[in-house]
N, C-alpha and C. Protein backbone atom coordinates (compact mmCIF):
# COMPACT_ATOMS: atom_id res chain seq x y z
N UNK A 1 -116.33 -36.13 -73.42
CA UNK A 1 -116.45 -34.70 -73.57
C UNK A 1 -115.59 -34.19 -74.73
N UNK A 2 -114.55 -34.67 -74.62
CA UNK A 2 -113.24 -34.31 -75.99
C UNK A 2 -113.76 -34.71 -77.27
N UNK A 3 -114.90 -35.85 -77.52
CA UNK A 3 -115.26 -36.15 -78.56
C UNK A 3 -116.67 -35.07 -79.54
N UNK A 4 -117.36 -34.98 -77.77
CA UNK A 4 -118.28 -33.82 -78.29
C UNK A 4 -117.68 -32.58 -78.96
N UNK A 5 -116.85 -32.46 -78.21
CA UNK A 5 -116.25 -30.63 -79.01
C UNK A 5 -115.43 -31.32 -80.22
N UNK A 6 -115.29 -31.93 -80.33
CA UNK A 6 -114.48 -32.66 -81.23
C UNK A 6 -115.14 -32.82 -82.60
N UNK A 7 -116.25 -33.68 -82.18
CA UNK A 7 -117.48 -33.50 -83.45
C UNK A 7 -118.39 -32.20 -84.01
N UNK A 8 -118.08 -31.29 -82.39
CA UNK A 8 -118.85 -29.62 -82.78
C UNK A 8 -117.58 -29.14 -83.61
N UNK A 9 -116.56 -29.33 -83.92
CA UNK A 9 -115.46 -28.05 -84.63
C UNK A 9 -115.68 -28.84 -85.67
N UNK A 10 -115.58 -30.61 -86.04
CA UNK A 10 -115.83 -30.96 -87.36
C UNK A 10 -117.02 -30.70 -88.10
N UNK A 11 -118.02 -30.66 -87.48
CA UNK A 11 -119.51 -29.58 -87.75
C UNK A 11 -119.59 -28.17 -87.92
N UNK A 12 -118.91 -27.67 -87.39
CA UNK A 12 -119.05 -26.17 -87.77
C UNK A 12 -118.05 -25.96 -88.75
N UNK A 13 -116.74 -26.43 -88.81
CA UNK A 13 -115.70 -26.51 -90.20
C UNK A 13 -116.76 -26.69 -91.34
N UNK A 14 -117.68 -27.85 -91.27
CA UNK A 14 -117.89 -28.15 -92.49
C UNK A 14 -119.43 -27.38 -92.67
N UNK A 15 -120.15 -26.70 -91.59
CA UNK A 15 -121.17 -25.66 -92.34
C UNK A 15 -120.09 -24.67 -92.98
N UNK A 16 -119.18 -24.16 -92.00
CA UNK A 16 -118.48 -22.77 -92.75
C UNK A 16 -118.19 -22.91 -94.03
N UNK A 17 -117.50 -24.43 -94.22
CA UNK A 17 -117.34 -24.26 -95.56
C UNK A 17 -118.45 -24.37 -96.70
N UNK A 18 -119.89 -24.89 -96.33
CA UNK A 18 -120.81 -25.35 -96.94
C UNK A 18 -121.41 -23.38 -97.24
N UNK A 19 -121.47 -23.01 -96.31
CA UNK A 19 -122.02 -21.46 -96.25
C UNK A 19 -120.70 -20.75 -97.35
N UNK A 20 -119.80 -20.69 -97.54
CA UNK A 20 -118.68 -20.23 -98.56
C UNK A 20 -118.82 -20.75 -99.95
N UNK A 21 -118.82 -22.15 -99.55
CA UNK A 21 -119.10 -22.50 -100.81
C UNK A 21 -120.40 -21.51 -101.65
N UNK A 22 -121.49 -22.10 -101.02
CA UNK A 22 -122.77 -21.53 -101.68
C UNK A 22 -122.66 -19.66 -101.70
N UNK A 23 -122.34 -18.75 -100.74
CA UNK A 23 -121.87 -17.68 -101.18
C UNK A 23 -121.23 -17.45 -102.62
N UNK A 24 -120.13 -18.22 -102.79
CA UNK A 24 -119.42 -18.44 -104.07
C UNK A 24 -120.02 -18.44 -105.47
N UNK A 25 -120.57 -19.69 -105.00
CA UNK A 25 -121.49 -20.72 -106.18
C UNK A 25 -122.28 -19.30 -106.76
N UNK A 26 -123.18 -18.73 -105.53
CA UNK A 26 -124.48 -17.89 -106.43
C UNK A 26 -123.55 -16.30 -106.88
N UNK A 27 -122.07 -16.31 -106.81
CA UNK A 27 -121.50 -14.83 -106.87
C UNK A 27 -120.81 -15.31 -108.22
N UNK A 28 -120.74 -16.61 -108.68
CA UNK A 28 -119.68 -16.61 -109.92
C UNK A 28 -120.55 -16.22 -111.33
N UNK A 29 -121.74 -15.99 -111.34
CA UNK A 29 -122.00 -15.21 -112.86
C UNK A 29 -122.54 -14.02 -112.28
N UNK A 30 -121.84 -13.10 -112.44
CA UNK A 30 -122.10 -11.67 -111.89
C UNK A 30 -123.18 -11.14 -113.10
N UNK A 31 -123.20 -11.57 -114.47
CA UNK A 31 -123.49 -11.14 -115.63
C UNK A 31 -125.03 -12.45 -116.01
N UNK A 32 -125.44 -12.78 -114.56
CA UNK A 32 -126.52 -14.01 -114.91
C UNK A 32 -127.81 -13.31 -115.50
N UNK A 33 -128.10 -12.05 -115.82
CA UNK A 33 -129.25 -11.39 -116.65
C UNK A 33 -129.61 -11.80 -118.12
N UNK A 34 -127.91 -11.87 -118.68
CA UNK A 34 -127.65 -11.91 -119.90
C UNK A 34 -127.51 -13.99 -120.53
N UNK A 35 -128.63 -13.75 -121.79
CA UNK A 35 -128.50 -15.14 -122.38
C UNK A 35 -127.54 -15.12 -123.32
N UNK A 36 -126.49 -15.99 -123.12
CA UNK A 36 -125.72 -15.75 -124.65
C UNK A 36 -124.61 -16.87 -124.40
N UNK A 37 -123.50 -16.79 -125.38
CA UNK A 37 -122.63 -17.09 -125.09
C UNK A 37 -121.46 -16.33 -124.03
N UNK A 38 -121.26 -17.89 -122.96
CA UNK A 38 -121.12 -17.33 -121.84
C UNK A 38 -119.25 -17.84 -121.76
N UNK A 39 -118.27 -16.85 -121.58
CA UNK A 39 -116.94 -17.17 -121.50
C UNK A 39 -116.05 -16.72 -119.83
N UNK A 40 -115.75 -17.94 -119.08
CA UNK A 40 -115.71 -17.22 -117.57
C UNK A 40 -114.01 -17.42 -117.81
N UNK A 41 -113.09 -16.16 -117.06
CA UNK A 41 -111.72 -15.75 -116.92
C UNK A 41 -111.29 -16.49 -115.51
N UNK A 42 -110.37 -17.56 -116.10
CA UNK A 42 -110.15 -18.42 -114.90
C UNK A 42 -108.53 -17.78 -114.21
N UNK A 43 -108.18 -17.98 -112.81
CA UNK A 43 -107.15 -17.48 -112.71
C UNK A 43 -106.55 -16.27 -112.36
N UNK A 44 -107.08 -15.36 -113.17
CA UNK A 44 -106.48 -14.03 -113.65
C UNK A 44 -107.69 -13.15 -114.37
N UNK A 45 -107.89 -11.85 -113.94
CA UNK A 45 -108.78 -10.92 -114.41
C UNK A 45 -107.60 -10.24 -115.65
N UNK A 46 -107.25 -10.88 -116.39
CA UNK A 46 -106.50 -10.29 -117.27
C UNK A 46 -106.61 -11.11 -118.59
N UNK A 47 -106.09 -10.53 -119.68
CA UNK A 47 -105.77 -11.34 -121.19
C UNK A 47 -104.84 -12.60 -120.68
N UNK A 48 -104.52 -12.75 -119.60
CA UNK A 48 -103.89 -13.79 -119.39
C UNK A 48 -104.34 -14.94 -119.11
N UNK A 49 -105.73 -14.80 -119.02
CA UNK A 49 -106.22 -15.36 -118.06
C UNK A 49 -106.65 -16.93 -118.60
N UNK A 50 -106.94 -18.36 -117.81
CA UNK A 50 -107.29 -19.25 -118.58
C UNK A 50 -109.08 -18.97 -119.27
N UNK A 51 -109.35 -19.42 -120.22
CA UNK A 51 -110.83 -18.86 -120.77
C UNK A 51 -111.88 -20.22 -120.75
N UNK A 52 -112.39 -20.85 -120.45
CA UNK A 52 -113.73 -21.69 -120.16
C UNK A 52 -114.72 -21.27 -120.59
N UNK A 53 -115.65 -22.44 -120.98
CA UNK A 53 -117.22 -21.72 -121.57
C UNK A 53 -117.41 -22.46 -120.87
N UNK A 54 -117.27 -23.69 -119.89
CA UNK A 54 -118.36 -24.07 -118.70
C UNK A 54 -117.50 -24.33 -117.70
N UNK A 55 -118.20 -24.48 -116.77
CA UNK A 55 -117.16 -24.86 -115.90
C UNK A 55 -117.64 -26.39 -114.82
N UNK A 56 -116.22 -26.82 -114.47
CA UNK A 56 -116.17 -27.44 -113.56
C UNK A 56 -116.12 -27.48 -112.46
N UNK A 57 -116.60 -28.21 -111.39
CA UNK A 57 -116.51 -27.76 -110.19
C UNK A 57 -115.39 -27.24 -109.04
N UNK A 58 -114.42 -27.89 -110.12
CA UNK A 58 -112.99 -27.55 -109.57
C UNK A 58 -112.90 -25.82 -110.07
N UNK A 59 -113.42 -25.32 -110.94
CA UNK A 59 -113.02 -24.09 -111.34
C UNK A 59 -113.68 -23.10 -110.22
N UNK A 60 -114.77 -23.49 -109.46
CA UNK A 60 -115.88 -22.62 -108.89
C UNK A 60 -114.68 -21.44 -108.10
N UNK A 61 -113.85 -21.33 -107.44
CA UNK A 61 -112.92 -20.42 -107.00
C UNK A 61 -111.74 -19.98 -107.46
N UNK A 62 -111.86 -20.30 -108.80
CA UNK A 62 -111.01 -19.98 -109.90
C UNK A 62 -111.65 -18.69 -110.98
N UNK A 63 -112.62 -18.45 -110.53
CA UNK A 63 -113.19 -17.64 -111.75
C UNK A 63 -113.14 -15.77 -111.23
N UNK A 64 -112.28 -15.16 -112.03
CA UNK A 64 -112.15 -13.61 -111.74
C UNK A 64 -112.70 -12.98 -112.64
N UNK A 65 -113.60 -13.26 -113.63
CA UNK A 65 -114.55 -12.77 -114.40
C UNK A 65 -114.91 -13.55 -115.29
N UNK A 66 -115.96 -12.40 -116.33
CA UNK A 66 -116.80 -13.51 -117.07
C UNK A 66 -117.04 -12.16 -118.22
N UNK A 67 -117.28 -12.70 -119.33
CA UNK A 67 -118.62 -12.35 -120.51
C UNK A 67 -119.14 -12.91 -121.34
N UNK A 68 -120.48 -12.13 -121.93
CA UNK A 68 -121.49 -13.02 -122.36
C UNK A 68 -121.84 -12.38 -123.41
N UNK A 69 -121.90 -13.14 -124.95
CA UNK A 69 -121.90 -12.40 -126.07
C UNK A 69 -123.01 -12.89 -126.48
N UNK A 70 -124.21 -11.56 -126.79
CA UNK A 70 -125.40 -11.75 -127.19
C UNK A 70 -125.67 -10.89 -127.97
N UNK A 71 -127.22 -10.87 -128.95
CA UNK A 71 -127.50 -9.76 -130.04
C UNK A 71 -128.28 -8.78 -129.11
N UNK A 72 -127.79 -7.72 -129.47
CA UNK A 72 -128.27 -6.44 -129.10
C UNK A 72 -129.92 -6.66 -129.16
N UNK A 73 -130.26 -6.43 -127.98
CA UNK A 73 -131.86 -6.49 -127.86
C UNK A 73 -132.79 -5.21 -127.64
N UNK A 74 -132.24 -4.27 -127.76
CA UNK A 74 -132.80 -3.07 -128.16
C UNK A 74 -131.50 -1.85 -128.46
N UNK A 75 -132.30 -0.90 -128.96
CA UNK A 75 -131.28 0.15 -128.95
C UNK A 75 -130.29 0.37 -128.08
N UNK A 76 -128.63 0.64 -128.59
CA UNK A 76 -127.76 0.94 -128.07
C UNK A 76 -127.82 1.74 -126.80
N UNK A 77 -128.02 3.20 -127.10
CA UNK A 77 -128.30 4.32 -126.07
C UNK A 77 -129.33 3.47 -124.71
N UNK A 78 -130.29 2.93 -125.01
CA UNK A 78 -131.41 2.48 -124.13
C UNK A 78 -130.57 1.45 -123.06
N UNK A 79 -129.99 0.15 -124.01
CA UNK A 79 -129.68 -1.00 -123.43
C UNK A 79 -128.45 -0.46 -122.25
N UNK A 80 -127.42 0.12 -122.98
CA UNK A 80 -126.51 1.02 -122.04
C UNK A 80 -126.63 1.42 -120.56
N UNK A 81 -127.81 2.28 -120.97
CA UNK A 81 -128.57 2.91 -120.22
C UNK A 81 -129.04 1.91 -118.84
N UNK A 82 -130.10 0.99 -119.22
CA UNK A 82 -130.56 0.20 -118.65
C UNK A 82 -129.87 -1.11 -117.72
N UNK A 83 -128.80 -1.46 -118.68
CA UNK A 83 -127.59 -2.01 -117.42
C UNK A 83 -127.16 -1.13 -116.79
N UNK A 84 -126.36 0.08 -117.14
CA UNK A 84 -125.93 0.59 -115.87
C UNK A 84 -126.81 1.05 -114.74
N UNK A 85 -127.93 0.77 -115.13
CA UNK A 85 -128.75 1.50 -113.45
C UNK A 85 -129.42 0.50 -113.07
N UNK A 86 -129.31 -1.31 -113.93
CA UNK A 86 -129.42 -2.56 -113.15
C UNK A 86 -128.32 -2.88 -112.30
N UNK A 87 -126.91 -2.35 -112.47
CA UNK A 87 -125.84 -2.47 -111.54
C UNK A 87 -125.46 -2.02 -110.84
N UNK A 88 -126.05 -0.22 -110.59
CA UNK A 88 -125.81 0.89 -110.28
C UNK A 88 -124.64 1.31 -110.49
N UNK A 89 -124.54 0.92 -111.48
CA UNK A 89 -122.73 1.19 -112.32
C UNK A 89 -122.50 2.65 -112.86
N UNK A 90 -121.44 3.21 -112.41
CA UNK A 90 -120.93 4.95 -112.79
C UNK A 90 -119.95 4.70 -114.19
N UNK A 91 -120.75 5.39 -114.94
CA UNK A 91 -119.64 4.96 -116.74
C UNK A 91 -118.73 5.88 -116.60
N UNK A 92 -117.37 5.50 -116.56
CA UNK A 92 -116.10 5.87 -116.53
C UNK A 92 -115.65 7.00 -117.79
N UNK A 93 -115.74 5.67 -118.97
CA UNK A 93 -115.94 6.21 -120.46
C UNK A 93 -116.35 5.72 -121.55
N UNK A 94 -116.07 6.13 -122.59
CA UNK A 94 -116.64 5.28 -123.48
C UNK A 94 -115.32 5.64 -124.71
N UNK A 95 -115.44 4.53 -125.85
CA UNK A 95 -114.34 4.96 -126.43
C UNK A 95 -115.13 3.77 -127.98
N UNK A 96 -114.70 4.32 -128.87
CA UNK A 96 -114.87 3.70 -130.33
C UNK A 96 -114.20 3.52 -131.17
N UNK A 97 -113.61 2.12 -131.52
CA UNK A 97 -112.44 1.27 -132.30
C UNK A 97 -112.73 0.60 -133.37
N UNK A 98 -112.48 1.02 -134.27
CA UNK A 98 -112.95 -0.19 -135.60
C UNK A 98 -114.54 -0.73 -135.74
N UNK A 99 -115.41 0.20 -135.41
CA UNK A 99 -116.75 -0.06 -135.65
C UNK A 99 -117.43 -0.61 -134.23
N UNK A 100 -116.32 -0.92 -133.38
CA UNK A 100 -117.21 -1.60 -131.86
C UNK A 100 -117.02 -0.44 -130.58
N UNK A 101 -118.04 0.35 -130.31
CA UNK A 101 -117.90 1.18 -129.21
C UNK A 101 -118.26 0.45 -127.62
N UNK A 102 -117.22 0.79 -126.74
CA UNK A 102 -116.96 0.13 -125.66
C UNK A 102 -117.31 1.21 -124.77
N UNK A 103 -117.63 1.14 -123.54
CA UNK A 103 -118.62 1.66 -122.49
C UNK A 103 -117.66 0.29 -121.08
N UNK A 104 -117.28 1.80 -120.28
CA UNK A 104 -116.47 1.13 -119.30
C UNK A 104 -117.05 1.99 -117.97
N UNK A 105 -117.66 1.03 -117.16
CA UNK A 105 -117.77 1.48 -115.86
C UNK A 105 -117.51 0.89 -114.68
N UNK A 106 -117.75 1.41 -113.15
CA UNK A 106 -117.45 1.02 -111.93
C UNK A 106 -118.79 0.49 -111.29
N UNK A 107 -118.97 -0.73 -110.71
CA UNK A 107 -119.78 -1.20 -109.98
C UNK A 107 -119.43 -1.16 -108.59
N UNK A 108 -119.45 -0.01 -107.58
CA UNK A 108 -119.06 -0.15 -106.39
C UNK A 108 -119.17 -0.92 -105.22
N UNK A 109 -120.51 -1.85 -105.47
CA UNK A 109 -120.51 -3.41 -104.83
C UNK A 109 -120.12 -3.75 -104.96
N UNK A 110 -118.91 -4.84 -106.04
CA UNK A 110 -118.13 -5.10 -106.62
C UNK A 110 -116.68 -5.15 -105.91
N UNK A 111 -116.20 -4.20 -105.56
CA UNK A 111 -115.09 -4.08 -104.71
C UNK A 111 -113.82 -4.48 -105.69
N UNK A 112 -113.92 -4.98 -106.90
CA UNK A 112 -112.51 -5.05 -107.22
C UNK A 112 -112.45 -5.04 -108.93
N UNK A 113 -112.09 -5.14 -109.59
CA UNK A 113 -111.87 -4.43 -111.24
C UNK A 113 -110.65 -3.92 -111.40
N UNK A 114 -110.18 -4.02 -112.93
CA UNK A 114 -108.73 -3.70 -113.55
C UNK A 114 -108.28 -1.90 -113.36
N UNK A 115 -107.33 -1.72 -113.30
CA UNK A 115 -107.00 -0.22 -113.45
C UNK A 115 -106.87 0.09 -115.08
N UNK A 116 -107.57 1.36 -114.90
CA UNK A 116 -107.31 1.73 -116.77
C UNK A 116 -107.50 2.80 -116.72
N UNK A 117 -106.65 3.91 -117.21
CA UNK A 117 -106.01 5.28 -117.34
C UNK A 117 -106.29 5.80 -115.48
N UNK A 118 -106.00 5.26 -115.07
CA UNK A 118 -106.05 5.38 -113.12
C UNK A 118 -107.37 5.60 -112.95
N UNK A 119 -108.28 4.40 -113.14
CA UNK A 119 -109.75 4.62 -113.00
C UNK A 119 -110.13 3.01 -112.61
N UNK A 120 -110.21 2.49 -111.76
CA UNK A 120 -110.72 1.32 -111.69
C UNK A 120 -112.31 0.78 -112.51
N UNK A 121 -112.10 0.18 -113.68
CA UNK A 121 -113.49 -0.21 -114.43
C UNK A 121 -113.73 -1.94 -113.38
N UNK A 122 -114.69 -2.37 -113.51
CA UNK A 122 -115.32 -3.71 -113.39
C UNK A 122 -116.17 -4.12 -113.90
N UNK A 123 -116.93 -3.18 -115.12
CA UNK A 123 -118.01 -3.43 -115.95
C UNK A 123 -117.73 -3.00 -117.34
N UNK A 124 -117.91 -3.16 -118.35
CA UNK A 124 -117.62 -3.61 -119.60
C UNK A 124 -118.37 -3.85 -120.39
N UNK A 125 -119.27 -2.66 -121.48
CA UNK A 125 -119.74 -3.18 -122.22
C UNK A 125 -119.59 -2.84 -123.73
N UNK A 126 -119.45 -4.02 -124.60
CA UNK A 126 -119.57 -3.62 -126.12
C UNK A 126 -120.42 -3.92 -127.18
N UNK A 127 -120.28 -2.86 -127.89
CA UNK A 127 -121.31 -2.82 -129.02
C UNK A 127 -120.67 -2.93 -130.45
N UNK A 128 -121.64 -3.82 -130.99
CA UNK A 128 -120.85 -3.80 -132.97
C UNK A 128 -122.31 -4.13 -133.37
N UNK A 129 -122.69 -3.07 -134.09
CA UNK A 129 -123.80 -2.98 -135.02
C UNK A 129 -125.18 -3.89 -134.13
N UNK A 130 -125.58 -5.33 -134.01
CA UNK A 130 -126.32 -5.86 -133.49
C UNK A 130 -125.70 -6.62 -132.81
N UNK A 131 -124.38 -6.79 -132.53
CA UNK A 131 -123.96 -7.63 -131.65
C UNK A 131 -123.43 -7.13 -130.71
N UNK A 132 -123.90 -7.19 -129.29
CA UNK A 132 -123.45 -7.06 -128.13
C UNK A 132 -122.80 -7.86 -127.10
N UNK A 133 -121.61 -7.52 -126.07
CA UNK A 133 -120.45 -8.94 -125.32
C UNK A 133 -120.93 -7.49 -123.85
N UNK A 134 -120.83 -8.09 -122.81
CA UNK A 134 -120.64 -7.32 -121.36
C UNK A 134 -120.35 -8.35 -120.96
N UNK A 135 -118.83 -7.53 -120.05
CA UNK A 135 -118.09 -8.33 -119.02
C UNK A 135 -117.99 -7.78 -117.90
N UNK A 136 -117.02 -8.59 -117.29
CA UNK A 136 -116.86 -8.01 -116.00
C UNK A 136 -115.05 -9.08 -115.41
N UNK A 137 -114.41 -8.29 -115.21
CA UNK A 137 -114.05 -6.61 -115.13
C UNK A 137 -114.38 -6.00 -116.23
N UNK A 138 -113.25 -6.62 -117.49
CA UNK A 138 -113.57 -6.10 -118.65
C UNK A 138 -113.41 -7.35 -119.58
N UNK A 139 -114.02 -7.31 -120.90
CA UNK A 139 -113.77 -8.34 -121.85
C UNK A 139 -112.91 -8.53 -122.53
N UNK A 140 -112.50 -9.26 -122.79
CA UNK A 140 -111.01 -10.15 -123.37
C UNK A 140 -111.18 -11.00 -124.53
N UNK A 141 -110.22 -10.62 -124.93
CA UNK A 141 -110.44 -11.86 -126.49
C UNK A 141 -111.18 -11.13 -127.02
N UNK A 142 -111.08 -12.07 -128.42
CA UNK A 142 -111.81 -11.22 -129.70
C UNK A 142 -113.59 -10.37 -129.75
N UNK A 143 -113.79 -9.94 -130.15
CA UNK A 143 -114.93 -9.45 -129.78
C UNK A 143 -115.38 -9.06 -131.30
């Protein structure tokens, strides 16, 4: 009898973890719409963070964001537009630096994103002439 329950907790340990895992697995490219070059934030949702372009399997619960740098595939105003109401994302703000205008919003599914001017963003997108990067929280590194 001790062996049966014995083998049911080593069976259900290892669906739980099989069911987490795969939860995981299909939640780590939040940004899987977009083809491009793909850079995931290991560690840390910050400039601190370690930076990967693929990953290993050891990284799969290591990853606190991601972005993906691709050419602008239609107009600015439109494309904008059109992610935020594929995410149902609320644009925070927008702001324009040296020729690349950035577009910062909240994805409230999401549940977690950087603080910036006391506004929690988790979505991130930028623009430079035809080249476009969206992250999540926000994007890091050169752009």
């Amino acid at each position: 009898m001790r062996f049966v329950r014995f083998f049911t907790l080593i069976v259900s340990a290892a669906l739980a973890a099989t069911v987490c895992f795969a939860v995981k697995a299909t939640n780590i490219s939040r940004l899987s719409a977009f083809l491009g070059e793909r850079t995931f934030y290991l560690d840390s949702a910050s400039s601190q963070a370690l930076t990967k372009t693929t990953l290993a399997f050891s990284d799969i619960f290591r990853v606190r964001g991601e972005s993906v740098t691709f050419s602008l595939p239609k107009e600015e105003e439109i494309f904008v537009r059109e992610v935020l109401k594929e995410y149902g994302a609320e644009l925070l703000a927008t702001e324009s630096v040296c020729g690349v205008t950035s577009y910062y919003a909240y994805v409230p599914t999401w549940n977690d994103g950087v603080q910036i001017e006391e506004k929690k963003v988790n979505l991130h997108i930028a623009i430079e002439k035809e080249r476009c990067a969206v992250g999540t929280p926000i994007i890091f590194g050169g752009f």
